[in-house]
Protein backbone atom coordinates (compact mmCIF):
# COMPACT_ATOMS: atom_id res chain seq x y z
CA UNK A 1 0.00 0.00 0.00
CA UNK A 2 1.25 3.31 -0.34
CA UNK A 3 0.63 6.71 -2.59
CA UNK A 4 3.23 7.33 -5.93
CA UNK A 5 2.88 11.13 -6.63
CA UNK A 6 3.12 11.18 -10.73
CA UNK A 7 5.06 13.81 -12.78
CA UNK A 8 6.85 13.72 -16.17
CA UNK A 9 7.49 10.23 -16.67
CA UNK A 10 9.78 11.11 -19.42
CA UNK A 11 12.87 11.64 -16.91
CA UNK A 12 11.82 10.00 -13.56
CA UNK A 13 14.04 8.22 -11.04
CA UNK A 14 11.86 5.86 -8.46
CA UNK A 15 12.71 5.98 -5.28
CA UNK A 16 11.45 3.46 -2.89
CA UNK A 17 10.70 4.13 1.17
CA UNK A 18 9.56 2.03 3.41
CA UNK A 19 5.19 1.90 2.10
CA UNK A 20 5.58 4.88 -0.35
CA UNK A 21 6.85 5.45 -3.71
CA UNK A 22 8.14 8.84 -4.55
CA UNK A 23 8.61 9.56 -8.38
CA UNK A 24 11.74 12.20 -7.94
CA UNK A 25 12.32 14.25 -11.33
CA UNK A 26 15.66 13.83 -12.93
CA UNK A 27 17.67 15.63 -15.30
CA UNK A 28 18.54 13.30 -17.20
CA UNK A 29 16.05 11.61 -19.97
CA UNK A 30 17.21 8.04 -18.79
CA UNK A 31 17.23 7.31 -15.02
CA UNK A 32 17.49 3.61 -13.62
CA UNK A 33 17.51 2.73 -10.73
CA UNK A 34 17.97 -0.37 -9.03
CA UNK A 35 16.74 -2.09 -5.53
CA UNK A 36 18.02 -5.63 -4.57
CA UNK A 37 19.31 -5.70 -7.56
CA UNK A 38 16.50 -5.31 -9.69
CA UNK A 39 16.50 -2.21 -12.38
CA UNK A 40 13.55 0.15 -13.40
CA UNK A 41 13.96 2.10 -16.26
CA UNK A 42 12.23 5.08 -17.90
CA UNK A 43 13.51 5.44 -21.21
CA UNK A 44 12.48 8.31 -24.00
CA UNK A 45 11.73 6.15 -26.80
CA UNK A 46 8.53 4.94 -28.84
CA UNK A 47 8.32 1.37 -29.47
CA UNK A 48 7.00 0.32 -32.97
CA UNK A 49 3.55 0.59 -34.40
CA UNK A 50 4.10 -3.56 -35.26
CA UNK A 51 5.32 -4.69 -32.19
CA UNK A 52 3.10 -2.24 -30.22
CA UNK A 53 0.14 -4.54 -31.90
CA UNK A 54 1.24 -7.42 -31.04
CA UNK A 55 1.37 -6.62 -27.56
CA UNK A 56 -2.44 -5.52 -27.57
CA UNK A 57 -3.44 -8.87 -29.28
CA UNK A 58 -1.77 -10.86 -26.57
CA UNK A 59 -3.37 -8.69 -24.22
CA UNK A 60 -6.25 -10.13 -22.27
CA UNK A 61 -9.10 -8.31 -20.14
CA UNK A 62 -8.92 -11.10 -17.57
CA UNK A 63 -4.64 -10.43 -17.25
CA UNK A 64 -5.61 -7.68 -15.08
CA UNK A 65 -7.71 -9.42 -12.74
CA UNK A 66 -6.67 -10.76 -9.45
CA UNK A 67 -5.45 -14.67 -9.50
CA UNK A 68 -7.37 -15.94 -7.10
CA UNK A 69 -10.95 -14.42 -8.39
CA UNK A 70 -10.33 -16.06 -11.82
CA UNK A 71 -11.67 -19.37 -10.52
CA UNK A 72 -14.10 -18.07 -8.09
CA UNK A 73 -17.61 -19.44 -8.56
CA UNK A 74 -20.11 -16.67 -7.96
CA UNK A 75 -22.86 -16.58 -5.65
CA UNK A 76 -25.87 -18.41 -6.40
CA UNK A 77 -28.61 -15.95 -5.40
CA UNK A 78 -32.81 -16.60 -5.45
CA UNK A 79 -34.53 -15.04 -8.52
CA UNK A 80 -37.15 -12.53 -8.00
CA UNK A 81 -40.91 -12.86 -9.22
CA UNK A 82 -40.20 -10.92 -12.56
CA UNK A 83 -37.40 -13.65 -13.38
CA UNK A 84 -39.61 -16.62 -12.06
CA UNK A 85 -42.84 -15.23 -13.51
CA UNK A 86 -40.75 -15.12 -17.09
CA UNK A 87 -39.51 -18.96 -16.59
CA UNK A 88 -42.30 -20.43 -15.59
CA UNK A 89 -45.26 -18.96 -17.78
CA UNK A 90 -47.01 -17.92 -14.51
CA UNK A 91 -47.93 -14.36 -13.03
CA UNK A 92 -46.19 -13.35 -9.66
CA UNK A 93 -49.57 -13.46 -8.10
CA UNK A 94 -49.46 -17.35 -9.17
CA UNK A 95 -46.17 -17.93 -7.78
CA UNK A 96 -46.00 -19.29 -3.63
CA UNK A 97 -42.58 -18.33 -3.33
CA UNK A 98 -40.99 -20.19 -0.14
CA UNK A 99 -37.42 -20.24 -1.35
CA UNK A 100 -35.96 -16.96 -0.17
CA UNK A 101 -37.01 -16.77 3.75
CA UNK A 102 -38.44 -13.34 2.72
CA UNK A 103 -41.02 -12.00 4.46
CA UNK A 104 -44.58 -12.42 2.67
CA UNK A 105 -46.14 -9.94 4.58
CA UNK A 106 -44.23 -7.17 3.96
CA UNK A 107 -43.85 -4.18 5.60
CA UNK A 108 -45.92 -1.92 8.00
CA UNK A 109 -47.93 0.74 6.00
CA UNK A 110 -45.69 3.85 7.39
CA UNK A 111 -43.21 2.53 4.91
CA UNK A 112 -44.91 3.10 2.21
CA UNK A 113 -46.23 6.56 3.38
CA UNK A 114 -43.00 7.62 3.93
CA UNK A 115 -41.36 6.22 0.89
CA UNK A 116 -44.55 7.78 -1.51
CA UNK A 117 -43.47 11.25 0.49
CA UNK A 118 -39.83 11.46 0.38
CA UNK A 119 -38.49 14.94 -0.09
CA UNK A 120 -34.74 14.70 -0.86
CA UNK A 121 -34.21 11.45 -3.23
CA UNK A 122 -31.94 13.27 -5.53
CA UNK A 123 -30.04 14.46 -2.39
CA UNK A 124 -27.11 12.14 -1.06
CA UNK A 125 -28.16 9.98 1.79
CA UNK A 126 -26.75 10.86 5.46
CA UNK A 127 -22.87 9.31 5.39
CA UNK A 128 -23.46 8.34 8.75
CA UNK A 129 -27.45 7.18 8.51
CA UNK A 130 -27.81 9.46 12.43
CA UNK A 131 -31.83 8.87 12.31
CA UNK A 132 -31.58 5.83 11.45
CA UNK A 133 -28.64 4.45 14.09
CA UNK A 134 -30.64 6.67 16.57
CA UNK A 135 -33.84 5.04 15.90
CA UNK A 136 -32.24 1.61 16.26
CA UNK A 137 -30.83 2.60 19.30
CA UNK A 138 -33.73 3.38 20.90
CA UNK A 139 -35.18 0.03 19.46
CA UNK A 140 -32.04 -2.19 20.93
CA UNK A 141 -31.49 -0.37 23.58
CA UNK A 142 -27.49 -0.10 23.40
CA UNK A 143 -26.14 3.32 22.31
CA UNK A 144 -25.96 4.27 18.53
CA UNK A 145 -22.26 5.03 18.98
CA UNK A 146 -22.20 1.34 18.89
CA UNK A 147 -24.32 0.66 15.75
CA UNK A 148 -23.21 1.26 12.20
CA UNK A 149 -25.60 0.45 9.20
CA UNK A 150 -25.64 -1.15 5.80
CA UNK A 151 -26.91 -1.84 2.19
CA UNK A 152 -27.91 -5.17 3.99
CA UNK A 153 -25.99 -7.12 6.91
CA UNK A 154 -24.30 -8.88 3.28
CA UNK A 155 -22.53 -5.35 3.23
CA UNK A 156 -21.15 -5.59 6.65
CA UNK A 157 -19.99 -9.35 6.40
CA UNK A 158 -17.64 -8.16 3.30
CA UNK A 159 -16.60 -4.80 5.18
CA UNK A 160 -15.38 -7.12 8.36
CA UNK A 161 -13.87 -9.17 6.22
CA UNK A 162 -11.80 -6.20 4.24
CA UNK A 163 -11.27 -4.68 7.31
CA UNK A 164 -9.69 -8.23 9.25
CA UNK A 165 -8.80 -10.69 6.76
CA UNK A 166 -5.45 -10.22 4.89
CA UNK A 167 -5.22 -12.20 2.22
CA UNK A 168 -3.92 -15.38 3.39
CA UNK A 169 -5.34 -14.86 6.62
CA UNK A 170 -8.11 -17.57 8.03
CA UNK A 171 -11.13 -17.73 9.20
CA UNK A 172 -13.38 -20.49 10.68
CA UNK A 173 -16.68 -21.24 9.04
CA UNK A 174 -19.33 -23.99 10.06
CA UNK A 175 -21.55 -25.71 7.98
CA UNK A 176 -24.30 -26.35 6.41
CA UNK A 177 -24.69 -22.07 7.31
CA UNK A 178 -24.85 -19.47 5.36
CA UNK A 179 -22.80 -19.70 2.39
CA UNK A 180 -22.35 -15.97 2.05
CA UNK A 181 -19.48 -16.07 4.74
CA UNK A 182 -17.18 -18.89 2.30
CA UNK A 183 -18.01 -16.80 -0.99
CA UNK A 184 -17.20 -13.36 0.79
CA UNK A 185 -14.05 -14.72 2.24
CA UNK A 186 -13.20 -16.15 -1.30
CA UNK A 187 -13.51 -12.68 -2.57
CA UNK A 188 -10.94 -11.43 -0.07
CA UNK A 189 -8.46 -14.15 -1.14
CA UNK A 190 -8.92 -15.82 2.90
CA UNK A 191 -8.28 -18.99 3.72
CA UNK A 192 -11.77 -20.64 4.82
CA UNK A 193 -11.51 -23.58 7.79
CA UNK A 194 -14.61 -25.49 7.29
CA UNK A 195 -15.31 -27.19 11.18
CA UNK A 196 -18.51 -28.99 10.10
CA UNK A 197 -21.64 -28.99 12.45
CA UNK A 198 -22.33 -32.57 14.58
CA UNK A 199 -25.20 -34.67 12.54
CA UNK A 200 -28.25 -32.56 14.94
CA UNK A 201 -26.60 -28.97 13.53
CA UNK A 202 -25.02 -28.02 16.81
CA UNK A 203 -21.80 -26.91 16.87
CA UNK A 204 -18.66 -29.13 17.47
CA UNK A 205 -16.93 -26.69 20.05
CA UNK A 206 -14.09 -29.05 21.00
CA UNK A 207 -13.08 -29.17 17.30
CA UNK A 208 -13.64 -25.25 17.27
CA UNK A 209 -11.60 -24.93 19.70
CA UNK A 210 -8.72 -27.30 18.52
CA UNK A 211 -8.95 -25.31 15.01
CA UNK A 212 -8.38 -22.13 16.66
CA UNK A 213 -5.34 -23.52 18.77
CA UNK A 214 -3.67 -24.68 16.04
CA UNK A 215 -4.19 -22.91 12.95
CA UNK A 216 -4.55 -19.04 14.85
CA UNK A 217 -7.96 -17.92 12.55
CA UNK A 218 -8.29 -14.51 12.51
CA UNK A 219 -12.44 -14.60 12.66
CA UNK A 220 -15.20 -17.41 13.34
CA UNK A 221 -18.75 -16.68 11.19
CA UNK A 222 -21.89 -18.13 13.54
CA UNK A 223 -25.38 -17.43 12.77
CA UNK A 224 -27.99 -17.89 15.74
CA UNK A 225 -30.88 -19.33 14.54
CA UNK A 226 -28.00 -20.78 11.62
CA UNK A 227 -29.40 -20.96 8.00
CA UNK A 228 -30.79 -23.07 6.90
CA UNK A 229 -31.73 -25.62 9.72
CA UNK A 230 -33.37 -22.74 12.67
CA UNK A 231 -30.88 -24.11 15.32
CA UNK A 232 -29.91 -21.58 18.04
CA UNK A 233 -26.23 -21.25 19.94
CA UNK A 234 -27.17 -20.73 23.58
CA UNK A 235 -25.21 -18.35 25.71
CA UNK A 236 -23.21 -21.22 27.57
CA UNK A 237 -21.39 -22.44 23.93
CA UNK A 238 -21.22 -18.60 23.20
CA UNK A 239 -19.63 -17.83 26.09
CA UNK A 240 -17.06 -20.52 25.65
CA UNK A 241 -16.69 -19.36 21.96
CA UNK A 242 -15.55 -15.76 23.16
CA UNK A 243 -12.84 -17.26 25.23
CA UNK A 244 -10.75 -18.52 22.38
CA UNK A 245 -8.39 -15.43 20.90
CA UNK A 246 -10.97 -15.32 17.68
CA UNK A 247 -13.23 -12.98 16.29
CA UNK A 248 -16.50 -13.86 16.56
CA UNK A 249 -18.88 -12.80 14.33
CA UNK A 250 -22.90 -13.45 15.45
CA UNK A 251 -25.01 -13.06 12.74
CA UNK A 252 -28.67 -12.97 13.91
CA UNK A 253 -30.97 -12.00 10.55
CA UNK A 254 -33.36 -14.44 12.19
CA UNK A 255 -33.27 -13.45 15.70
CA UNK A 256 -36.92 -12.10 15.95
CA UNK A 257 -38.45 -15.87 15.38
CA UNK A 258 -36.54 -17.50 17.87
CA UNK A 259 -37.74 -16.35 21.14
CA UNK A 260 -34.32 -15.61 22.54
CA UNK A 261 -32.86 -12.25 23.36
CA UNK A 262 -30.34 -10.61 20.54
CA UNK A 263 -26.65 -10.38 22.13
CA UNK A 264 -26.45 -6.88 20.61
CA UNK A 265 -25.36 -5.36 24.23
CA UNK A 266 -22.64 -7.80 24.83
CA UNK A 267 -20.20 -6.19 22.80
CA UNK A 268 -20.00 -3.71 25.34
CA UNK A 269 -18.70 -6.39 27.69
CA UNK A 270 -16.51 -8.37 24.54
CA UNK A 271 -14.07 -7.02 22.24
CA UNK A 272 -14.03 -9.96 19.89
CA UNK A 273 -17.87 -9.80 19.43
CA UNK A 274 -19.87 -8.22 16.39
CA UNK A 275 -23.20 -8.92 16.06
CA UNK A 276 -25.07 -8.76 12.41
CA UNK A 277 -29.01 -7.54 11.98
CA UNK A 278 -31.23 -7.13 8.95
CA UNK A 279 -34.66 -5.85 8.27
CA UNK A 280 -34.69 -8.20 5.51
CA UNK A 281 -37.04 -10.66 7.54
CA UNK A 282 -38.18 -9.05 10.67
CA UNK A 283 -39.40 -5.77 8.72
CA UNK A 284 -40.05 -7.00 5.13
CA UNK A 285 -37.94 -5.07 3.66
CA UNK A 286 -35.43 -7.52 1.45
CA UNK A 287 -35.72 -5.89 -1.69
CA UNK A 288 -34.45 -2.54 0.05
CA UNK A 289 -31.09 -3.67 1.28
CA UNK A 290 -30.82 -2.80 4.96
CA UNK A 291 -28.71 -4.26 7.78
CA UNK A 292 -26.74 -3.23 10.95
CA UNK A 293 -24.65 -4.31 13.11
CA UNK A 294 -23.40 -3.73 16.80
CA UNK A 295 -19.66 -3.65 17.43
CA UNK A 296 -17.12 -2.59 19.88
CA UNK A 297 -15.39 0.71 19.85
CA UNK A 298 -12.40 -0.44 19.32
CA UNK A 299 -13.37 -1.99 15.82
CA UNK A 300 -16.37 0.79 14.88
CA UNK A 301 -13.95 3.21 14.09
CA UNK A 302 -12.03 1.19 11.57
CA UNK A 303 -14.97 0.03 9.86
CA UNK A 304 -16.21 3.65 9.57
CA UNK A 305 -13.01 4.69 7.62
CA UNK A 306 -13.52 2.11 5.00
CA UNK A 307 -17.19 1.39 4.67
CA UNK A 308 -18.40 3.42 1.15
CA UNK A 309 -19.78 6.73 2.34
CA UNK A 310 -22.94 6.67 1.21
CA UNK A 311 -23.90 3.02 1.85
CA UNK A 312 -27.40 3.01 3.10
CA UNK A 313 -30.05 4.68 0.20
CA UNK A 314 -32.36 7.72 1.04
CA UNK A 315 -35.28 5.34 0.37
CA UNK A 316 -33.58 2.25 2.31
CA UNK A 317 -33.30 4.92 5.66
CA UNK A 318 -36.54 6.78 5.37
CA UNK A 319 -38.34 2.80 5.25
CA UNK A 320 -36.34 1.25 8.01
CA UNK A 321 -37.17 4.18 10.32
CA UNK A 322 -40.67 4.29 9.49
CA UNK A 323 -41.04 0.24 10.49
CA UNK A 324 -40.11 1.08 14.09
CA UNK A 325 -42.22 3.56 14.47
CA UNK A 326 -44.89 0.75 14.12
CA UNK A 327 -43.61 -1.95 16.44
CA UNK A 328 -47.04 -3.46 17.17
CA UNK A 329 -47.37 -4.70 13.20
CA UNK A 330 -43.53 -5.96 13.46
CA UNK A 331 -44.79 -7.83 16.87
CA UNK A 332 -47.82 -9.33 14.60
CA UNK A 333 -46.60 -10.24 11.25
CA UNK A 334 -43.53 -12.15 13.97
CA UNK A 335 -46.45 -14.22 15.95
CA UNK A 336 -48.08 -14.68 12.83
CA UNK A 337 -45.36 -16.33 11.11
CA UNK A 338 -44.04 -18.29 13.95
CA UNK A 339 -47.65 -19.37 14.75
CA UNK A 340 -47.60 -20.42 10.86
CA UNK A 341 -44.49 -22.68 11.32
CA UNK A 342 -45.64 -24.78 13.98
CA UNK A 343 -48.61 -25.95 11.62
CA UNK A 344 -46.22 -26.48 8.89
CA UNK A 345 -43.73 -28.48 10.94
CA UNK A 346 -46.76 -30.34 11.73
CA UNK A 347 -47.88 -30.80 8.60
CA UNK A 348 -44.79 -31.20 6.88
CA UNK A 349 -44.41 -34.36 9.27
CA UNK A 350 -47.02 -36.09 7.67
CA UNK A 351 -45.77 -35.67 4.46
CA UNK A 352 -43.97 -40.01 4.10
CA UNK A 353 -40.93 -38.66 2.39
CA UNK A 354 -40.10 -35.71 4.35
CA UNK A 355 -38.48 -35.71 7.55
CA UNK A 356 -38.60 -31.70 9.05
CA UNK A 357 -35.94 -30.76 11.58
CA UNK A 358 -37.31 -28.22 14.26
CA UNK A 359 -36.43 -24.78 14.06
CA UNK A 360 -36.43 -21.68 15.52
CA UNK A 361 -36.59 -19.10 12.22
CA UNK A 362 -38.95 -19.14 9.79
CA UNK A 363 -38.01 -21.09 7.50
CA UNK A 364 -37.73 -25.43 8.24
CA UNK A 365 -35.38 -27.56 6.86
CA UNK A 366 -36.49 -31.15 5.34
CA UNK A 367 -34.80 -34.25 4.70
CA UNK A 368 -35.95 -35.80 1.77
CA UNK A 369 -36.17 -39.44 2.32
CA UNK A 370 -38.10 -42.97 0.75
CA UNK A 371 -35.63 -42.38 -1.77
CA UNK A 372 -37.14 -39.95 -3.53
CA UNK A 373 -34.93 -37.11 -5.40
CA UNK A 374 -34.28 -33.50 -3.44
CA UNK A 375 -33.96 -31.67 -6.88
CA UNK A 376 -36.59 -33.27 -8.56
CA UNK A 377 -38.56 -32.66 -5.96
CA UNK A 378 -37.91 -28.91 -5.81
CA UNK A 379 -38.43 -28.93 -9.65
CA UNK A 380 -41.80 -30.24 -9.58
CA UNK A 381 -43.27 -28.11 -7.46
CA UNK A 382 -41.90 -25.03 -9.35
CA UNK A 383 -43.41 -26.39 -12.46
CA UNK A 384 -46.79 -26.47 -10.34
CA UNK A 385 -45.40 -22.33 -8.95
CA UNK A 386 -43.90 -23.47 -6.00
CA UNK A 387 -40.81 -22.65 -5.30
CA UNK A 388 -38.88 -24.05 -2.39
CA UNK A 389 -34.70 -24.44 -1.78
CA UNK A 390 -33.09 -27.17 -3.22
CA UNK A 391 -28.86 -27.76 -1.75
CA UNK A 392 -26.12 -28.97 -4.16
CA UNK A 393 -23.67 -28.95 -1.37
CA UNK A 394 -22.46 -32.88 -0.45
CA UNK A 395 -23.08 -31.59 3.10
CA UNK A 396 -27.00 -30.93 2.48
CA UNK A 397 -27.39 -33.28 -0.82
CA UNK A 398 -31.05 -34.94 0.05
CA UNK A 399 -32.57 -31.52 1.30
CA UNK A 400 -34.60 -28.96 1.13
CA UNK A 401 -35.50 -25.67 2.52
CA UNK A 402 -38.78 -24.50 2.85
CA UNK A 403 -39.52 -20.82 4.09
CA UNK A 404 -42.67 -20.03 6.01
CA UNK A 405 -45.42 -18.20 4.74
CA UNK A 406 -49.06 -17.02 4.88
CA UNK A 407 -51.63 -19.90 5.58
CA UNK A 408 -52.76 -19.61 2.39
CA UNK A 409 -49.50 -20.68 1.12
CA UNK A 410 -49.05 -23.25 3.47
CA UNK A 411 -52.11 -24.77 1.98
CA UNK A 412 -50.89 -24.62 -1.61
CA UNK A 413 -47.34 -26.20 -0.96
CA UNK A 414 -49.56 -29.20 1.52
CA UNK A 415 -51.74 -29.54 -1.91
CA UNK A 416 -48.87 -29.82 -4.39
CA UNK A 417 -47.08 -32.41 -2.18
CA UNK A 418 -50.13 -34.72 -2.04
CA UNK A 419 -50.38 -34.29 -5.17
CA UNK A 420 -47.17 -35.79 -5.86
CA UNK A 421 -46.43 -39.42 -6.94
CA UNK A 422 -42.72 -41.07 -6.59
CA UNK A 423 -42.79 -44.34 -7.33
């Protein structure tokens, strides 16, 4: 890292100290100069039209992209109704989509008061998002000095990464989780140390621990209730967890379905604790990008001198405040859907070849058994416009995720399934 302050290049000498290059002018038209015995030359000469040529046709867009991102395999996101309504020959109103763990009920009706009303969209959005961190404050109860928002908590996960991982550096990830955390840390050119969850999800904390002892990560990824089975981390394995000389990184997008406090105020007691939020499920608001986090002081202040300055959207501010000022509909729409995936756990139980796994999100994760096919499965129902999550990954191969909606939709899916004939 470092700045190089350019001037005529036609008679430069290049100095090198310590992080910084200096580009010192010379008076002669050829300076070299040469560092561990390796010269750099500026010479005043044009190379020929021919040869010139040839080096542009050997030249290759991808040449100037970093190694390790050549073979990374991007993120496999959920379409949206406009994409699925295209594939599928049905309108979005046809379409039960249970694939995404979006929220079906959307958000209160401030939001879209305040959205229709906006006064300053073509002004940029507060740096610093103060109504909104002050808002959420009040809402979490832990001071907003604490709190720094983003365009989703998928922002945040990359910024702690930039702002932790060198490349090189590892980090500790458990799965079947959230496979944001692997791709993100791909992106950052970080080592990922895959400690894989015991066969009920829980966490294996005695290989955790052996990981961290011997190969020094930098940063541990958990998510309480994890994605995509609903299991929670109680306080006695998260304890342990923040005894071990590791970042740990809580993310809790699914908090507000599992009937357990958030840990947001503990990172005023740890200094190796961040915790992730969204508004993605609790506030309907997915398809407006907006996440926070709460962090310690001693790691806010680097993340505030390289997140993007403008990060959180006018519109994305002006709709997350206006769904706390309504926490009685955030309260319903929670009971509602948690109320909703008891009956489909139930349900879902009855189906022969399924075999649902508890959870404590809104969203229940299914073994498919009787040998019947997880993919095909999955690709039935969307030709019948259901759409649920089907897993390539070896360590979820044979399941499926199935996100919890309105009753109504819980009747569809039931319908389609017994409709269904694997023999």
């Amino acid at each position: 890292m470092g700045v190089i302050n350019m001037y005529n290049t036609s008679s430069l000498c290049v100095v090198k100290h310590n992080t910084s290059i200096h580009l010192l002018e010379h008076r002669a038209p050829i300076c070299s100069f040469e560092e561990r015995r390796k010269g750099i030359t500026f010479m005043n000469s044009s190379m020929p039209v021919n040869q010139a040529i040839e080096v542009q046709e050997r030249l290759t867009g991808d040449s100037f992209i970093r190694p390790h991102l050549r073979n990374l395999s991007p993120y496999q996101p959920i379409l949206p109704f406009e994409v699925l309504s295209s594939r599928l020959g049905k309108s979005p109103e046809d379409i039960v989509k249970l694939d995404a763990n979006e929220n079906p009920y959307g958000p209160p009706p401030e939001v879209f008061q305040a959205l229709g009303s906006m006064k300053f969209p073509y002004i940029y959005p507060d740096p610093e998002s103060r109504r909104l961190r002050a808002a959420l404050a009040e809402d979490s109860g832990i001071e907003s000095d604490y709190i720094l928002a983003g365009c989703g908590a998928d922002e945040l996960i990359d910024l702690i990464m930039r702002c932790v991982l060198d490349p090189g550096d590892k980090m500790v990830d458990c799965p079947p989780t959230f496979t944001m955390y692997e791709f993100d840390a791909a992106v950052n050119g970080a080592l990922v140390l895959k400690v894989p969850r015991n066969s009920d999800f829980s966490l294996n904390l005695e290989l955790i621990a052996d990981v961290v002892k011997k190969e020094k990560p930098k940063c541990i990824f958990l998510t309480s209730p994890n994605n995509p089975d609903g299991s929670i981390i109680n306080d006695e394995i998260l304890l342990k967890i923040l005894e071990l000389p590791i970042l740990v990184v809580l993310d809790e997008a699914y908090i507000e379905f599992s009937g357990i406090e958030s840990r947001m105020g503990w990172v005023k007691k740890f200094e190796n604790l961040i915790v992730l939020r969204t508004f993605s499920k609790r506030a309907g608001l997915a398809g407006l990008r907006v996440g926070y986090g709460a962090f310690p002081l001693s790691i806010i202040e680097y993340l505030w001198r390289a997140k993007q300055p403008y990060n959180v959207s006018v519109a994305a501010e002006v709709a997350a405040c206006a769904a706390l000022q309504n926490p009685a509909y955030l309260e319903k729409v929670k009971e509602a859907l948690v109320q909703e995936r008891d009956r489909l756990y139930k349900l879902m139980k009855e189906v022969p070849f399924l075999n649902p796994f508890p959870s404590h999100s809104n969203f229940i994760l299914c073994e498919v058994t009787s040998g019947v096919d997880a993919k095909k499965l999955k690709e039935d129902l969307a030709k019948m416009g259901v759409m649920i999550r089907h897993y390539s990954k070896k360590e979820l191969k044979g399941y499926v995720r199935v996100s919890v909606g309105m009753p109504e939709h819980t009747d569809v899916l039931m319908a389609c399934l017994n409709s269904l004939s694997f023999d």
